[in-house]
PDB file of N, CA and C in Angstrom:
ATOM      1  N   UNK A   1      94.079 113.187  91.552  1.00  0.00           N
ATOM      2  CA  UNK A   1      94.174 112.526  92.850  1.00  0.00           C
ATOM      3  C   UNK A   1      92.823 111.863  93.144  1.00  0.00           C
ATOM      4  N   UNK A   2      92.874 110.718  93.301  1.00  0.00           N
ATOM      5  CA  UNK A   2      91.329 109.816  93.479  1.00  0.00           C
ATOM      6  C   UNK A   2      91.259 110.454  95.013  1.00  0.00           C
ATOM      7  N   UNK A   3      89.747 110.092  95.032  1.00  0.00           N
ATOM      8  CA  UNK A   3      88.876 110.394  96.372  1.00  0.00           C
ATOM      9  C   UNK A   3      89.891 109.806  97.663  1.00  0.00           C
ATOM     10  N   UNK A   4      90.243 108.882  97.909  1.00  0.00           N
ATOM     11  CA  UNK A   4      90.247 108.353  98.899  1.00  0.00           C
ATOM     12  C   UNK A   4      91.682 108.784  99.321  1.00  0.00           C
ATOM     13  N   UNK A   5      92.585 109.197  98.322  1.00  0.00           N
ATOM     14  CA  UNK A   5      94.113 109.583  98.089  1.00  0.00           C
ATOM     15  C   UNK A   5      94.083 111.377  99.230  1.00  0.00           C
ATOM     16  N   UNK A   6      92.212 111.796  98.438  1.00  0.00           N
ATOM     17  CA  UNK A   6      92.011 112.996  98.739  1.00  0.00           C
ATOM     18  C   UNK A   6      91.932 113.134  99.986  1.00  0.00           C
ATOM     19  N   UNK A   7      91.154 112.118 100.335  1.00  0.00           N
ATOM     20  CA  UNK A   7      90.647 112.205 101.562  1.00  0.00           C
ATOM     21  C   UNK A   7      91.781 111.957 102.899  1.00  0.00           C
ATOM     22  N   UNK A   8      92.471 111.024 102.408  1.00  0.00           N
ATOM     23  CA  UNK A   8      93.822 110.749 103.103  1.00  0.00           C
ATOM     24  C   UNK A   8      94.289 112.402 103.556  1.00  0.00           C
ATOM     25  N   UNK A   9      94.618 113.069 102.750  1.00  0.00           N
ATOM     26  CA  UNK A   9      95.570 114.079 102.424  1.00  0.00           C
ATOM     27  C   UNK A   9      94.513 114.910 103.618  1.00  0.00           C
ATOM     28  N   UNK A  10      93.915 115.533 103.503  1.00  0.00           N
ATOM     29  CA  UNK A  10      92.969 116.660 104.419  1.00  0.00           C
ATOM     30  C   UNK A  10      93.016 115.854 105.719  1.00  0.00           C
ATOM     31  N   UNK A  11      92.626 114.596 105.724  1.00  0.00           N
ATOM     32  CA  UNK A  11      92.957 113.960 107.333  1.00  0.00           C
ATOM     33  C   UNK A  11      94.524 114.247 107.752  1.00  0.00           C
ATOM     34  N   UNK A  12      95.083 114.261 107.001  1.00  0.00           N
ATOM     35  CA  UNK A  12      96.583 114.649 107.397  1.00  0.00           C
ATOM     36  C   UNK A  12      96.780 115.931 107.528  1.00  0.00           C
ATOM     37  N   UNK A  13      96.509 117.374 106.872  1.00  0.00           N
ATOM     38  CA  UNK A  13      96.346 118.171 107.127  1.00  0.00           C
ATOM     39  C   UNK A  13      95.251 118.957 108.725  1.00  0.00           C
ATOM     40  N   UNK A  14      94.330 117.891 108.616  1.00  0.00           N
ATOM     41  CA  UNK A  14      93.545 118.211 109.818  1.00  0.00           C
ATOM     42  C   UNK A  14      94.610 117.848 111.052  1.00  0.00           C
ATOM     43  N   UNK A  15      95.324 116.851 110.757  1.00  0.00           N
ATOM     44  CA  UNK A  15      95.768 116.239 111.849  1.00  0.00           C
ATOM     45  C   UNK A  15      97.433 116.962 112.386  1.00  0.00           C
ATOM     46  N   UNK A  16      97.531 118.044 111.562  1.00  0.00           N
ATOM     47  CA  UNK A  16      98.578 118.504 111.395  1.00  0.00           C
ATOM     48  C   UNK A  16      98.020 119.872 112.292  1.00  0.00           C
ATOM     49  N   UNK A  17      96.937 120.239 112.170  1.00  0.00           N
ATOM     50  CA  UNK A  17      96.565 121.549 112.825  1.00  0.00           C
ATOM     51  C   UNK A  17      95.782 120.854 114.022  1.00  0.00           C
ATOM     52  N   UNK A  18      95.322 120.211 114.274  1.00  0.00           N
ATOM     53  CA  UNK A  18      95.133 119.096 115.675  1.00  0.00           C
ATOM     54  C   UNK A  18      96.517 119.298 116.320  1.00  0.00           C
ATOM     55  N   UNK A  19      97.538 118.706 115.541  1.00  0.00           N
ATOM     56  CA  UNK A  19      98.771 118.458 116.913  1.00  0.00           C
ATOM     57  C   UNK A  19      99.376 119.492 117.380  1.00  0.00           C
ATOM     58  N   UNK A  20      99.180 120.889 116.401  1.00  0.00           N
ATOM     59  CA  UNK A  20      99.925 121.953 116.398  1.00  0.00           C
ATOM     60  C   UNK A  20      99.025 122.693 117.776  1.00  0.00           C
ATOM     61  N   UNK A  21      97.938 122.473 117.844  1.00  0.00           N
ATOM     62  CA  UNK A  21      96.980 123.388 119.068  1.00  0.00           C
ATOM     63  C   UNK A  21      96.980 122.685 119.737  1.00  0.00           C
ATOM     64  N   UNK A  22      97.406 121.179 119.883  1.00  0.00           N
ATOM     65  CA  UNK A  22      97.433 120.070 121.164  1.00  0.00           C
ATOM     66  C   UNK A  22      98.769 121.256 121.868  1.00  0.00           C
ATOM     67  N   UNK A  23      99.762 120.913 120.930  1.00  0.00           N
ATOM     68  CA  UNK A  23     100.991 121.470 121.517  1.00  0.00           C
ATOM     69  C   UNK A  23     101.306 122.864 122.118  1.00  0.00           C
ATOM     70  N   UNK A  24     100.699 123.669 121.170  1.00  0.00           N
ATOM     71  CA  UNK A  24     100.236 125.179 121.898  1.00  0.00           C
ATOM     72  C   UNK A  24      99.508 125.210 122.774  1.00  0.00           C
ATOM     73  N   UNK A  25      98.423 124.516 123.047  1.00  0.00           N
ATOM     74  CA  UNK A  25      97.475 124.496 124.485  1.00  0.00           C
ATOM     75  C   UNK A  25      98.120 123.758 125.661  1.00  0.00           C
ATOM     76  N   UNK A  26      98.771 122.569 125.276  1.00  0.00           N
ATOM     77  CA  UNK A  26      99.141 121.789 126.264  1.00  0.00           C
ATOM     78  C   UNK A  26     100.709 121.456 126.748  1.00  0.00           C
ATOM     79  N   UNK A  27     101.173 121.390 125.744  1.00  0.00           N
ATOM     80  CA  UNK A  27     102.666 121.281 125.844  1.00  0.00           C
ATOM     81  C   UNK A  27     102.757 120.301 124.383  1.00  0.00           C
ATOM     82  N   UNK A  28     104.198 119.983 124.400  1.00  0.00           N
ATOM     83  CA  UNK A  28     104.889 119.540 123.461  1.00  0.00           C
ATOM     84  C   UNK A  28     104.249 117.522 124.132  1.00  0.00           C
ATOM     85  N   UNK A  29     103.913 116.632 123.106  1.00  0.00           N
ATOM     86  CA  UNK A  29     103.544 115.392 123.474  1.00  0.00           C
ATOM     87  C   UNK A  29     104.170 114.819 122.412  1.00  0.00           C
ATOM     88  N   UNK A  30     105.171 114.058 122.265  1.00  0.00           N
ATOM     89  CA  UNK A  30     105.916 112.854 121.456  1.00  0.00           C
ATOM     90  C   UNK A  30     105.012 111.993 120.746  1.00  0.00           C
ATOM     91  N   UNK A  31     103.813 111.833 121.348  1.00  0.00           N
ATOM     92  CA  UNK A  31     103.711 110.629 120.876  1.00  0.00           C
ATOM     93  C   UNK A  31     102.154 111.244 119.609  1.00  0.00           C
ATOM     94  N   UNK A  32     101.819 112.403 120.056  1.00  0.00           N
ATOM     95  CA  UNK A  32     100.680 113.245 118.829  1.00  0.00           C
ATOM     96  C   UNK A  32     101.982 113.295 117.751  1.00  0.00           C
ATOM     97  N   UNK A  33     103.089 113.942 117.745  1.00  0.00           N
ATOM     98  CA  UNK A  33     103.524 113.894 116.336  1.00  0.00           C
ATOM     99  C   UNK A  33     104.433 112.981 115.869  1.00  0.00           C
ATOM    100  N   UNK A  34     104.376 112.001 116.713  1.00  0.00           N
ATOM    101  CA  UNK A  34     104.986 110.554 115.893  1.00  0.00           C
ATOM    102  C   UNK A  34     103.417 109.851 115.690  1.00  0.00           C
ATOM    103  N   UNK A  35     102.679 109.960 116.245  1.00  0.00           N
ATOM    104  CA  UNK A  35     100.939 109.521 114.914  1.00  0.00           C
ATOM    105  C   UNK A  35     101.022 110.249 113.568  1.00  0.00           C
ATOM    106  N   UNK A  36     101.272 111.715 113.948  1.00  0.00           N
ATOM    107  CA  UNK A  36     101.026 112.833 112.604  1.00  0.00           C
ATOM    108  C   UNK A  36     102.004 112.208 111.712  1.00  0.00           C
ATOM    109  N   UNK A  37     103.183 111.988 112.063  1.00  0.00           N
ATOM    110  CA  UNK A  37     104.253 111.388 110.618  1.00  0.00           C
ATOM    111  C   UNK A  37     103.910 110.528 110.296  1.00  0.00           C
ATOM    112  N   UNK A  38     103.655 109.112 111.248  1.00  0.00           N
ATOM    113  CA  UNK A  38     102.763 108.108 110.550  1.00  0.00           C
ATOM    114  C   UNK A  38     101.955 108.739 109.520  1.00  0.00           C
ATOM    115  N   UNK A  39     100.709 108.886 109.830  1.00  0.00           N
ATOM    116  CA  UNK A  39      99.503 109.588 108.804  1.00  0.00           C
ATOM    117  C   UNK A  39     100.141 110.070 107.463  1.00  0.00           C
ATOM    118  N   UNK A  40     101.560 111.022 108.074  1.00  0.00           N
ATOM    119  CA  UNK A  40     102.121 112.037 106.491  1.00  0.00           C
ATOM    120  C   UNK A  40     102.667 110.638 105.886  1.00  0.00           C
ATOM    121  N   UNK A  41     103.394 109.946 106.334  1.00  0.00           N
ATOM    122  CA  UNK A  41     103.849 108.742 105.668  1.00  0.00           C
ATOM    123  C   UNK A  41     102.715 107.704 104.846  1.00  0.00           C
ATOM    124  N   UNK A  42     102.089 107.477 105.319  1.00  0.00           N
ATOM    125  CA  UNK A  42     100.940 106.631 105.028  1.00  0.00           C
ATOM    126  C   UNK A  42     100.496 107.396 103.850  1.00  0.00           C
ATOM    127  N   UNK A  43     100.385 108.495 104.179  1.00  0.00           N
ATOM    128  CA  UNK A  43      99.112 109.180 102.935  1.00  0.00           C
ATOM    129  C   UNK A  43      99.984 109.580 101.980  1.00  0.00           C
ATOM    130  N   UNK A  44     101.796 110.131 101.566  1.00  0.00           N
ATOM    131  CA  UNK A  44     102.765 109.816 101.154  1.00  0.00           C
ATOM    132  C   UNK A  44     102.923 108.203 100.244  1.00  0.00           C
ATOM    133  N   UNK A  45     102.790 107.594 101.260  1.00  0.00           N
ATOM    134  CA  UNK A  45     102.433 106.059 100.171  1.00  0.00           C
ATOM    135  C   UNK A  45     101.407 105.769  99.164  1.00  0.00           C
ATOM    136  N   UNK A  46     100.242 106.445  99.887  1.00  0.00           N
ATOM    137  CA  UNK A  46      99.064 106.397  98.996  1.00  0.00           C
ATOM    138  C   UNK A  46      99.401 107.174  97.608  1.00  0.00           C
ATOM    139  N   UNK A  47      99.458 108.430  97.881  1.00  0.00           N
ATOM    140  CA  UNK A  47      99.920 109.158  96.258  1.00  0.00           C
ATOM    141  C   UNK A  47     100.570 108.643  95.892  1.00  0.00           C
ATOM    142  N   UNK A  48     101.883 108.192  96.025  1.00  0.00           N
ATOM    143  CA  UNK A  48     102.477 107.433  95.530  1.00  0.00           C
ATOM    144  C   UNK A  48     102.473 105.945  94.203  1.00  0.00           C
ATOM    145  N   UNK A  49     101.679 105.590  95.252  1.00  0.00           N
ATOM    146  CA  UNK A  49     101.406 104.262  95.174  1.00  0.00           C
ATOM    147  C   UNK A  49     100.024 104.877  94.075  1.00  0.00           C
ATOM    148  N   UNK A  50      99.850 105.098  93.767  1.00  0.00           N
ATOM    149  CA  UNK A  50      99.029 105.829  92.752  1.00  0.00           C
ATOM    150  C   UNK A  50      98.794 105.650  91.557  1.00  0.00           C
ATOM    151  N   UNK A  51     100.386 106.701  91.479  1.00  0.00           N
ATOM    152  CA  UNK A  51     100.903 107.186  90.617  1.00  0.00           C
ATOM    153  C   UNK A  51     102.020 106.132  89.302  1.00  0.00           C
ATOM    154  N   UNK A  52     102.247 105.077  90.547  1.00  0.00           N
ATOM    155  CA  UNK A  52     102.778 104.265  90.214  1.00  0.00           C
ATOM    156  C   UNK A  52     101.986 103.164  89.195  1.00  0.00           C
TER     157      UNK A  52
END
Protein backbone atom coordinates (compact mmCIF):
# COMPACT_ATOMS: atom_id res chain seq x y z
CA UNK A 1 0.00 0.00 0.00
CA UNK A 2 1.87 3.34 -1.09
CA UNK A 3 2.14 6.19 1.46
CA UNK A 4 -0.50 8.31 0.45
CA UNK A 5 -3.11 5.14 -0.09
CA UNK A 6 -1.75 4.77 3.71
CA UNK A 7 -2.34 7.78 4.74
CA UNK A 8 -5.83 8.00 3.22
CA UNK A 9 -6.78 4.84 5.16
CA UNK A 10 -5.83 6.08 9.03
CA UNK A 11 -7.59 9.51 8.08
CA UNK A 12 -10.54 7.34 7.55
CA UNK A 13 -10.13 5.36 10.45
CA UNK A 14 -9.47 8.54 12.57
CA UNK A 15 -12.50 9.86 11.13
CA UNK A 16 -14.45 6.90 11.94
CA UNK A 17 -13.63 7.20 15.76
CA UNK A 18 -14.21 11.17 15.43
CA UNK A 19 -17.88 10.51 14.32
CA UNK A 20 -18.45 7.68 16.65
CA UNK A 21 -17.64 10.16 19.97
CA UNK A 22 -19.30 13.15 17.99
CA UNK A 23 -22.35 10.82 18.21
CA UNK A 24 -21.91 9.43 21.72
CA UNK A 25 -21.24 12.92 23.17
CA UNK A 26 -23.68 14.75 21.18
CA UNK A 27 -26.27 12.97 19.46
CA UNK A 28 -26.68 11.21 16.24
CA UNK A 29 -25.67 14.17 13.19
CA UNK A 30 -26.42 13.01 9.42
CA UNK A 31 -24.34 14.95 7.99
CA UNK A 32 -20.64 13.68 10.21
CA UNK A 33 -21.44 10.23 8.75
CA UNK A 34 -22.41 11.02 5.29
CA UNK A 35 -18.59 12.97 5.26
CA UNK A 36 -17.23 9.57 6.97
CA UNK A 37 -18.68 7.41 3.86
CA UNK A 38 -17.49 9.91 1.55
CA UNK A 39 -13.81 9.58 3.03
CA UNK A 40 -14.50 5.37 3.22
CA UNK A 41 -15.46 5.76 -0.45
CA UNK A 42 -12.77 7.95 -1.59
CA UNK A 43 -10.02 6.08 0.17
CA UNK A 44 -11.89 2.70 -1.24
CA UNK A 45 -11.10 4.26 -4.72
CA UNK A 46 -7.68 4.99 -3.91
CA UNK A 47 -6.70 1.22 -3.09
CA UNK A 48 -8.36 0.39 -5.66
CA UNK A 49 -7.34 2.43 -8.14
CA UNK A 50 -3.96 1.15 -7.17
CA UNK A 51 -4.18 -1.96 -7.58
CA UNK A 52 -5.49 -1.58 -10.80
Amino acid sequence: MPGSTRAMAVCTVCGLVVATAYTVALGGNGWVWFLWVVLALLTIGMATARRV
